[in-house]
C-alpha atoms as a PDB file:
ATOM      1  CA  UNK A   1      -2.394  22.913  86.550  1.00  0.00           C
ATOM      2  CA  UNK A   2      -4.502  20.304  87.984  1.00  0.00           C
ATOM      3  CA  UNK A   3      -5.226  18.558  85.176  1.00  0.00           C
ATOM      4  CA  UNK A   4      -1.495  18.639  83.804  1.00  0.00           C
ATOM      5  CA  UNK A   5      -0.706  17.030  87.275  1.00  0.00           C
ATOM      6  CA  UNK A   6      -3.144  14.332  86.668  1.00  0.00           C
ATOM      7  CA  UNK A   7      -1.598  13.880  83.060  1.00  0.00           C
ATOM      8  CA  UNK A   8       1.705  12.956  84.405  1.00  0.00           C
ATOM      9  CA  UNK A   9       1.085  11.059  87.461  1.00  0.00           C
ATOM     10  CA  UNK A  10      -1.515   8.886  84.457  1.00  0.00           C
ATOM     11  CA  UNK A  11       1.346   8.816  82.401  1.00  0.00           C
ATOM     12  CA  UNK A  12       3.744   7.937  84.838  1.00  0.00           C
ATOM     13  CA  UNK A  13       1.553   5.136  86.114  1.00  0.00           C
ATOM     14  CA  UNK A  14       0.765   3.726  82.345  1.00  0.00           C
ATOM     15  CA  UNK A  15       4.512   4.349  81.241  1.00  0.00           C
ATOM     16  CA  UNK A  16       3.774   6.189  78.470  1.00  0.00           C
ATOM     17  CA  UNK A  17       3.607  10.155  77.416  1.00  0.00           C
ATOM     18  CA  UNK A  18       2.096  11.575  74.831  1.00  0.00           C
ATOM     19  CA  UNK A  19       3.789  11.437  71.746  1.00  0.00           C
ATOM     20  CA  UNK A  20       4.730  15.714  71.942  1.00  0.00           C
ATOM     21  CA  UNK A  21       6.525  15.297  75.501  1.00  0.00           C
ATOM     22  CA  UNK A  22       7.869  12.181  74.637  1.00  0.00           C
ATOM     23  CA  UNK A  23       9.548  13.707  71.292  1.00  0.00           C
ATOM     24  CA  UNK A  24      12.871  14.591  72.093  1.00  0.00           C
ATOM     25  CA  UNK A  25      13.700  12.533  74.897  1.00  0.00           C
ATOM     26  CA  UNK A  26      13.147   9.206  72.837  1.00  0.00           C
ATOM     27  CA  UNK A  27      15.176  10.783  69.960  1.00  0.00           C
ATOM     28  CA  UNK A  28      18.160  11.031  72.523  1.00  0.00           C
ATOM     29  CA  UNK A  29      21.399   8.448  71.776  1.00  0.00           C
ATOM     30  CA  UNK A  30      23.682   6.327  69.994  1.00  0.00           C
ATOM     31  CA  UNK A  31      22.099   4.980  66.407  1.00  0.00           C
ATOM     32  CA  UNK A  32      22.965   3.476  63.449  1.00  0.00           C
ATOM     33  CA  UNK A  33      22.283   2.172  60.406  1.00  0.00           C
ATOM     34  CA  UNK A  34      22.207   2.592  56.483  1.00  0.00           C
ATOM     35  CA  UNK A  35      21.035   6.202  55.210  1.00  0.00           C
ATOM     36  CA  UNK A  36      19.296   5.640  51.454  1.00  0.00           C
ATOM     37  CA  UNK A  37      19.969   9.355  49.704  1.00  0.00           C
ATOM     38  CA  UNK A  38      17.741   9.746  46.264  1.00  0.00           C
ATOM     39  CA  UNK A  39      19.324  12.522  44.339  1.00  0.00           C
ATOM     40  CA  UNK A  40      17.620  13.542  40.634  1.00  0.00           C
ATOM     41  CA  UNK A  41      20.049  11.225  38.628  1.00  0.00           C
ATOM     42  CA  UNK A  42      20.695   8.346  41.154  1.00  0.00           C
ATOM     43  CA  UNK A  43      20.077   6.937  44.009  1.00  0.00           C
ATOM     44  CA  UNK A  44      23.081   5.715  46.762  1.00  0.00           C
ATOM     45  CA  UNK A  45      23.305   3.899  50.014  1.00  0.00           C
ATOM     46  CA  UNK A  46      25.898   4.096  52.637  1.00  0.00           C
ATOM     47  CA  UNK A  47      26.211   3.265  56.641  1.00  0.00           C
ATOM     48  CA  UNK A  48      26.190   6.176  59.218  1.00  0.00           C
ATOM     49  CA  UNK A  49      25.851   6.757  62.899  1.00  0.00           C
ATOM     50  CA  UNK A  50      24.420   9.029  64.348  1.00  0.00           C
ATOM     51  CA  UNK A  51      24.066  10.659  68.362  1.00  0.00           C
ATOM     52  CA  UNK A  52      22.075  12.829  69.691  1.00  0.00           C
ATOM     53  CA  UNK A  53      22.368  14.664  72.981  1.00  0.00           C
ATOM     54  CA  UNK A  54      19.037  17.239  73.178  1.00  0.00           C
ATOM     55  CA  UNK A  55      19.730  20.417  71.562  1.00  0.00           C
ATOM     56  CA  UNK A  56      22.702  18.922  70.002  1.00  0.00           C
ATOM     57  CA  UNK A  57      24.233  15.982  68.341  1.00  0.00           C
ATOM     58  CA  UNK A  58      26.574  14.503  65.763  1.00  0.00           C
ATOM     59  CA  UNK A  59      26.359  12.734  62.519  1.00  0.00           C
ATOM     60  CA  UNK A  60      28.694  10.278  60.624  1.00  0.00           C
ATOM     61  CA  UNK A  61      29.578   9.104  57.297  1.00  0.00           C
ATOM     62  CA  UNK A  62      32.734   6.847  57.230  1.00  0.00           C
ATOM     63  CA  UNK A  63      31.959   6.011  53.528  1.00  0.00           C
ATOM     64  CA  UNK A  64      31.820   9.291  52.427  1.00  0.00           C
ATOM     65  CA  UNK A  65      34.477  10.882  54.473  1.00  0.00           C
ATOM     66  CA  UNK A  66      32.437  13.653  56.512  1.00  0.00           C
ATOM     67  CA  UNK A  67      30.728  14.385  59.761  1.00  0.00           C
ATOM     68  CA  UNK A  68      28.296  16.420  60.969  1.00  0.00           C
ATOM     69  CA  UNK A  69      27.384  18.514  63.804  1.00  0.00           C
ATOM     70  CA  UNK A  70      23.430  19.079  64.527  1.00  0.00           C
ATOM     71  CA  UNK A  71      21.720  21.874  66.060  1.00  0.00           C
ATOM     72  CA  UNK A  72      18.086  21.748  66.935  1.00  0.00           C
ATOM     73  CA  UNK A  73      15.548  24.268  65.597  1.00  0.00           C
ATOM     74  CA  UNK A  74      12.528  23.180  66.380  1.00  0.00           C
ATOM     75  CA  UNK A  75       9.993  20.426  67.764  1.00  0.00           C
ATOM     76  CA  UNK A  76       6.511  19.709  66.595  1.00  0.00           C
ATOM     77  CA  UNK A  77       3.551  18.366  68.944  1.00  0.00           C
ATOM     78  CA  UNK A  78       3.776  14.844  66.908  1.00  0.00           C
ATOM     79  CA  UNK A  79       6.999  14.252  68.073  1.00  0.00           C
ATOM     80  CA  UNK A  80       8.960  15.182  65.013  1.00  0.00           C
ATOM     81  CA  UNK A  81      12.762  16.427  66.026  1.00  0.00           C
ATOM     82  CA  UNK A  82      14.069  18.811  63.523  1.00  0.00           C
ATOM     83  CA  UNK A  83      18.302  20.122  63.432  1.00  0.00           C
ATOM     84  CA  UNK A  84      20.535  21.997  60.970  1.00  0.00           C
ATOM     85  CA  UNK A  85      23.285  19.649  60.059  1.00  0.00           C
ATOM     86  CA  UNK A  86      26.467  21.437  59.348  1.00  0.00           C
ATOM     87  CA  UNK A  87      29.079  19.218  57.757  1.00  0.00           C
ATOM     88  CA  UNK A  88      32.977  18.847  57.761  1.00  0.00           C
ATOM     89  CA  UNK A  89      33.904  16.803  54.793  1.00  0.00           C
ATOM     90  CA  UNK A  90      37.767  14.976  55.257  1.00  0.00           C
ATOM     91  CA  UNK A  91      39.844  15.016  52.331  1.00  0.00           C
ATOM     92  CA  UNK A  92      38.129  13.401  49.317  1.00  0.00           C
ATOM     93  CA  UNK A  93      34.519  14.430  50.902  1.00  0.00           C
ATOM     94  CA  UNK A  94      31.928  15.992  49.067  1.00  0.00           C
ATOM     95  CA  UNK A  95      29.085  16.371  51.767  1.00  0.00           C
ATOM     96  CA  UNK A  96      26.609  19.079  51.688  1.00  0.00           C
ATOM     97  CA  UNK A  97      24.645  21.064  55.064  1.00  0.00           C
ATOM     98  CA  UNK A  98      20.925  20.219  54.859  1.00  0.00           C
ATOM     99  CA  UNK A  99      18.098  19.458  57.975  1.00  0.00           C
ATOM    100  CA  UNK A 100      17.208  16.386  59.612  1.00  0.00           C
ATOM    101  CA  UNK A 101      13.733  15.939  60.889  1.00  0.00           C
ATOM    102  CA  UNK A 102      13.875  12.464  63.394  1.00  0.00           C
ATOM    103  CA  UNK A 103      11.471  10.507  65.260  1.00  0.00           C
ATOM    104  CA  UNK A 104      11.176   7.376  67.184  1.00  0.00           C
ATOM    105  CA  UNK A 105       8.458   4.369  65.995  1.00  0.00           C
ATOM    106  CA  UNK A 106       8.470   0.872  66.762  1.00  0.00           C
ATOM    107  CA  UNK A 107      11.611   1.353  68.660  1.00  0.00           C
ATOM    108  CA  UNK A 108      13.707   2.421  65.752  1.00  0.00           C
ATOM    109  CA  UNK A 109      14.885   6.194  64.785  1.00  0.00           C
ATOM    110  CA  UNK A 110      13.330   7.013  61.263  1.00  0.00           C
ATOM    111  CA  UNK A 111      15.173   9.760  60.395  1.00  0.00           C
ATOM    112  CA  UNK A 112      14.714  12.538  56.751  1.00  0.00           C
ATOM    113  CA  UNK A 113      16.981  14.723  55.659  1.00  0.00           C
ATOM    114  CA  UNK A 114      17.041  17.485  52.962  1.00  0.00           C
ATOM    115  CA  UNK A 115      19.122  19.704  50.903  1.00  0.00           C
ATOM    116  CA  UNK A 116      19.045  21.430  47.580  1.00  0.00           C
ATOM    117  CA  UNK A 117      22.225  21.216  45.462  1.00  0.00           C
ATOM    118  CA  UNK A 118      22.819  23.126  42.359  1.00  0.00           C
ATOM    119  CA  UNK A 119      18.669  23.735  42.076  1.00  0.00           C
ATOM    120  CA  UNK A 120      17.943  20.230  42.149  1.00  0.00           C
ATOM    121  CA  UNK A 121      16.551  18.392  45.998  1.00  0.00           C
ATOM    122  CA  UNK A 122      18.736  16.030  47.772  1.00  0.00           C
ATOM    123  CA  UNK A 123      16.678  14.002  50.059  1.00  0.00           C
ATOM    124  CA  UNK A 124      17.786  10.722  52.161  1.00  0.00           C
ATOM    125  CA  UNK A 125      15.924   8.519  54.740  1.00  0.00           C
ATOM    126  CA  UNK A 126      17.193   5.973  57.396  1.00  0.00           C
ATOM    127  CA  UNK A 127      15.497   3.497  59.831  1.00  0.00           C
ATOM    128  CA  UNK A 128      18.407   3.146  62.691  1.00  0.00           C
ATOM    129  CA  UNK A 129      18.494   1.243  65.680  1.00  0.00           C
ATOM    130  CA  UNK A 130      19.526   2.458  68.823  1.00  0.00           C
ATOM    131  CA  UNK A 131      23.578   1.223  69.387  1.00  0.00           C
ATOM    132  CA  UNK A 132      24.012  -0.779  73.282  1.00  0.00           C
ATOM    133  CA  UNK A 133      25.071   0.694  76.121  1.00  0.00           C
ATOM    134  CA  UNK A 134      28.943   0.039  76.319  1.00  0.00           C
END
């Protein structure tokens, strides 16, 4: 207990945690950017947003008329976030459910995401940035 007290009040003084309590809370907000999907036969690129709110968060894709909810299922010690994403597609919207692993580095979120589709993978990456305060 001792040394976990010592931990903090170093990490408090430094500004820094290490990178497994630091996870989650420096996955929380607003973020945006362009999501790159690879699929077996092409590959696309499209803008989406993106908040997150701890055990819970959203997803957008104005382009491709759907939305997401997230639910978190697990953490690892490197800092890696990991949801379900379950998606509403609006009329004309072919979006599919998959998982979203997200992290923070160099100030940015690098988000992956992953889904199989008619036996094939579906995989997509994004590097967004964190949206101002309004």
């Amino acid at each position: 207990m001792r040394s976990f007290a010592l931990l903090s009040l170093a990490a408090v003084a430094f500004g820094t945690l290490p990178a497994h309590a630091a996870g989650a809370a420096s996955v929380l907000g607003q973020w945006s950017g362009e999501m790159r999907q690879v699929d077996v036969e092409r590959e696309t690129r499209y803008p989406m947003t993106l908040a997150i709110k701890g055990k819970t968060g959203t997803t957008s894709y104005p382009t491709l008329k759907c939305a997401g909810t997230l639910s978190k299922i697990g953490e690892t010690k490197g800092g890696y976030v990991l949801y379900q994403e379950t998606v509403k597609n609006d009329p004309g919207g072919t979006c599919i459910d998959g998982v979203v692993m997200v992290t923070t580095d160099a100030g940015k979120l690098v988000l992956g995401w992953y889904a199989a589709f008619e036996g094939q993978p579906s995989m997509a990456s994004a590097v967004l940035s964190k949206d101002a305060v309004k």
